[in-house]
C-alpha atoms as a PDB file:
ATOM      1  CA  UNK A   1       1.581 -12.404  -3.047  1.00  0.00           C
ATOM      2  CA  UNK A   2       0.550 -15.284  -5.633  1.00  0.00           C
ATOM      3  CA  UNK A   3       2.845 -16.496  -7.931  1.00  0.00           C
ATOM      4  CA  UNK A   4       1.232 -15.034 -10.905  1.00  0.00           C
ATOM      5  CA  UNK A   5       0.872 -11.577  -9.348  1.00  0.00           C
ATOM      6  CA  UNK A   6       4.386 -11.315  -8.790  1.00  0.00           C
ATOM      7  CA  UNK A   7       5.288 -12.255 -12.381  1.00  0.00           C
ATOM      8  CA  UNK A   8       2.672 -10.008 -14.004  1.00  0.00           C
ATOM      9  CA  UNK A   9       4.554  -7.188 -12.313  1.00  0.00           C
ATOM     10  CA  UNK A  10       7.714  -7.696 -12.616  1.00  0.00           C
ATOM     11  CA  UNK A  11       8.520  -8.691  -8.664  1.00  0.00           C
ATOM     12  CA  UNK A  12      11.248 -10.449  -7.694  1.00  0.00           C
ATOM     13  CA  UNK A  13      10.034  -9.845  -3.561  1.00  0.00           C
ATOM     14  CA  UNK A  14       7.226 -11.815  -2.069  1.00  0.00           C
ATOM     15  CA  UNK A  15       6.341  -9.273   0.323  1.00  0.00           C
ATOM     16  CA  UNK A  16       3.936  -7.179  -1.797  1.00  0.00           C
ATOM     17  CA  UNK A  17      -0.359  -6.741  -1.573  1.00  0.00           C
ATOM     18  CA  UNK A  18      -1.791  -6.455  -4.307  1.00  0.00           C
ATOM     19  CA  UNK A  19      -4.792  -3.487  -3.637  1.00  0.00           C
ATOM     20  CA  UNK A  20      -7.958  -5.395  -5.293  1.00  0.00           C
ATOM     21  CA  UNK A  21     -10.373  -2.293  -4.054  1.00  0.00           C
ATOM     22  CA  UNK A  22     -10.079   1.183  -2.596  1.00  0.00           C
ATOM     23  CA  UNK A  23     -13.035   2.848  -0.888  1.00  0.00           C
ATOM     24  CA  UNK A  24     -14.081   6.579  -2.262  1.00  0.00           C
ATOM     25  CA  UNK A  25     -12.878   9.108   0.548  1.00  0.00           C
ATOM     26  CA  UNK A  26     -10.623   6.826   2.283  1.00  0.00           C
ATOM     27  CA  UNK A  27      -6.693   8.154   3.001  1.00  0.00           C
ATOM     28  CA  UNK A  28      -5.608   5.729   0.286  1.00  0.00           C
ATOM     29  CA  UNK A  29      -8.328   7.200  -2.499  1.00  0.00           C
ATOM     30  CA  UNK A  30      -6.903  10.866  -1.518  1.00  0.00           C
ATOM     31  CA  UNK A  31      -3.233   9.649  -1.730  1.00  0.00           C
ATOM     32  CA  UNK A  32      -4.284   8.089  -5.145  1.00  0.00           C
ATOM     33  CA  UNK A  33      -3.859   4.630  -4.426  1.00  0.00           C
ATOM     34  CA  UNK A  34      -5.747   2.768  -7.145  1.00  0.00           C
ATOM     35  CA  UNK A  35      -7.065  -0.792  -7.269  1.00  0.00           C
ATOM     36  CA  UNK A  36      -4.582  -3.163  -9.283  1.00  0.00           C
ATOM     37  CA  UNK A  37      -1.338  -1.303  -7.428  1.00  0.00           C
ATOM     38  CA  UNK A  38       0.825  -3.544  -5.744  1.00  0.00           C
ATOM     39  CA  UNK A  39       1.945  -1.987  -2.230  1.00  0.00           C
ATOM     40  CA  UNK A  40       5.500  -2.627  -1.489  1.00  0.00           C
ATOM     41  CA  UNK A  41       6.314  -0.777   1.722  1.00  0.00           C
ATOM     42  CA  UNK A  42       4.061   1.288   4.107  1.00  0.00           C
ATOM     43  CA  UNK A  43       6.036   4.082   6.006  1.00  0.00           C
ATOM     44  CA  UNK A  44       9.320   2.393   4.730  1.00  0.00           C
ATOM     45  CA  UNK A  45       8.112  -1.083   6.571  1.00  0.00           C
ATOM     46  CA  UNK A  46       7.898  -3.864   3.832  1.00  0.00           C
ATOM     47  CA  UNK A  47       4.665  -5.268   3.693  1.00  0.00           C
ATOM     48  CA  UNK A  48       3.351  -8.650   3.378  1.00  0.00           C
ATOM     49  CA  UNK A  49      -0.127  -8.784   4.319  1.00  0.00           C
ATOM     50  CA  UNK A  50      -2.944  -6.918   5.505  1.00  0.00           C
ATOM     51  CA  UNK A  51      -1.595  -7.068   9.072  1.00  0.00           C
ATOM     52  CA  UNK A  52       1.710  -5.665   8.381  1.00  0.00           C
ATOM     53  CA  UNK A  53      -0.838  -2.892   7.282  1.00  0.00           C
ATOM     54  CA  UNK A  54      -3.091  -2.336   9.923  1.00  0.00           C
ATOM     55  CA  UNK A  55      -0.039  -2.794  12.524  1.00  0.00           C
ATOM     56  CA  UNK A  56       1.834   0.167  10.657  1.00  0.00           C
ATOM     57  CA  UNK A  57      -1.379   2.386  10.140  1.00  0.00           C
ATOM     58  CA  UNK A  58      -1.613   2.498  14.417  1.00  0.00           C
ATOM     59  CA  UNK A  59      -3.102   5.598  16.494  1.00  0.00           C
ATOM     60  CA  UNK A  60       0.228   6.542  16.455  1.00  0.00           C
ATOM     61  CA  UNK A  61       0.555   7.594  13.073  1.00  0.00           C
ATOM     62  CA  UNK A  62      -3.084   8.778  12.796  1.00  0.00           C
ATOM     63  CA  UNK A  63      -2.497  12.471  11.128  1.00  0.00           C
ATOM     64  CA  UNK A  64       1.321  11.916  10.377  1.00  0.00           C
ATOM     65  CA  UNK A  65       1.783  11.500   5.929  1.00  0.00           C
ATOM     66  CA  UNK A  66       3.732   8.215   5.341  1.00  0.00           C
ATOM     67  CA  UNK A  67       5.497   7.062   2.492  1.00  0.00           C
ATOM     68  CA  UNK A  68       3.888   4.542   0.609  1.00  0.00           C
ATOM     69  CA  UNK A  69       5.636   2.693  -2.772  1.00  0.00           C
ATOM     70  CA  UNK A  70       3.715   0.837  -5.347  1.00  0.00           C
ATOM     71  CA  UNK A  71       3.960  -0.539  -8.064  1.00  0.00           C
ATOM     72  CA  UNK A  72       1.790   0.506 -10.810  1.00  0.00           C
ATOM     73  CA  UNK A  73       1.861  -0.293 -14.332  1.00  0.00           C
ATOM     74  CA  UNK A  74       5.301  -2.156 -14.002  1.00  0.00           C
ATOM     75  CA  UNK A  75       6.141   0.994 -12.383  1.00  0.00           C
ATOM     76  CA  UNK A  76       7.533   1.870  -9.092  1.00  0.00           C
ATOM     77  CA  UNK A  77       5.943   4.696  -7.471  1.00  0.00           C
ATOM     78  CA  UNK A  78       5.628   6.549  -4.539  1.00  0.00           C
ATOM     79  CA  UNK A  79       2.548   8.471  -2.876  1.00  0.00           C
ATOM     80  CA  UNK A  80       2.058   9.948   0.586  1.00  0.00           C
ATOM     81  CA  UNK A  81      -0.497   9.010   2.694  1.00  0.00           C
ATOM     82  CA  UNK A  82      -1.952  10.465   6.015  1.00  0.00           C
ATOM     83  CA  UNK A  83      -3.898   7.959   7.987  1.00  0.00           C
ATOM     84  CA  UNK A  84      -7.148   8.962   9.323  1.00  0.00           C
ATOM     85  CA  UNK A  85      -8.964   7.258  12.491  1.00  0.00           C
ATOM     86  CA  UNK A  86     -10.755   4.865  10.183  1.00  0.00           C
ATOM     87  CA  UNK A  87      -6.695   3.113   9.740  1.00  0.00           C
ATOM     88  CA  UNK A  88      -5.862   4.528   6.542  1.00  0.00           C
END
């Protein structure tokens, strides 16, 4: 995550994405993921990029509600997603 990012929410980590857009209808819209949240861990896996992800949102987990904490506001939060066949 950019420098700036990181500051603007309070991060000490540099594993964090920063959601810039969430797609109407998608498991991430239902869980309320919102765009300017900053995604910490996926399913209790830190994540650091889009590929950390896509590797955690596998067939394997396709139906199965994960953990997923944010930031939001400054503020840690956590929402529960279930991953469709579309990877999240």
């Amino acid at each position: 995550m950019p420098e700036r990012l990181r500051h603007r929410h309070g991060l000490a980590q540099r594993s964090a994405v920063h959601v810039a857009e969430v797609m109407q209808g998608t498991p991430a819209a239902k869980a309320g993921i919102a765009p300017g949240d900053v995604l910490i861990s996926l399913d209790d896996l830190p994540v650091t990029g889009i590929d950390d992800i896509t590797r955690t949102l596998d067939e394997s987990r396709i139906g199965r509600e994960l953990a997923a904490h944010v930031i939001r506001c400054g503020v840690p939060a956590s929402v529960r997603i279930v991953p469709d066949e579309r990877g999240g």
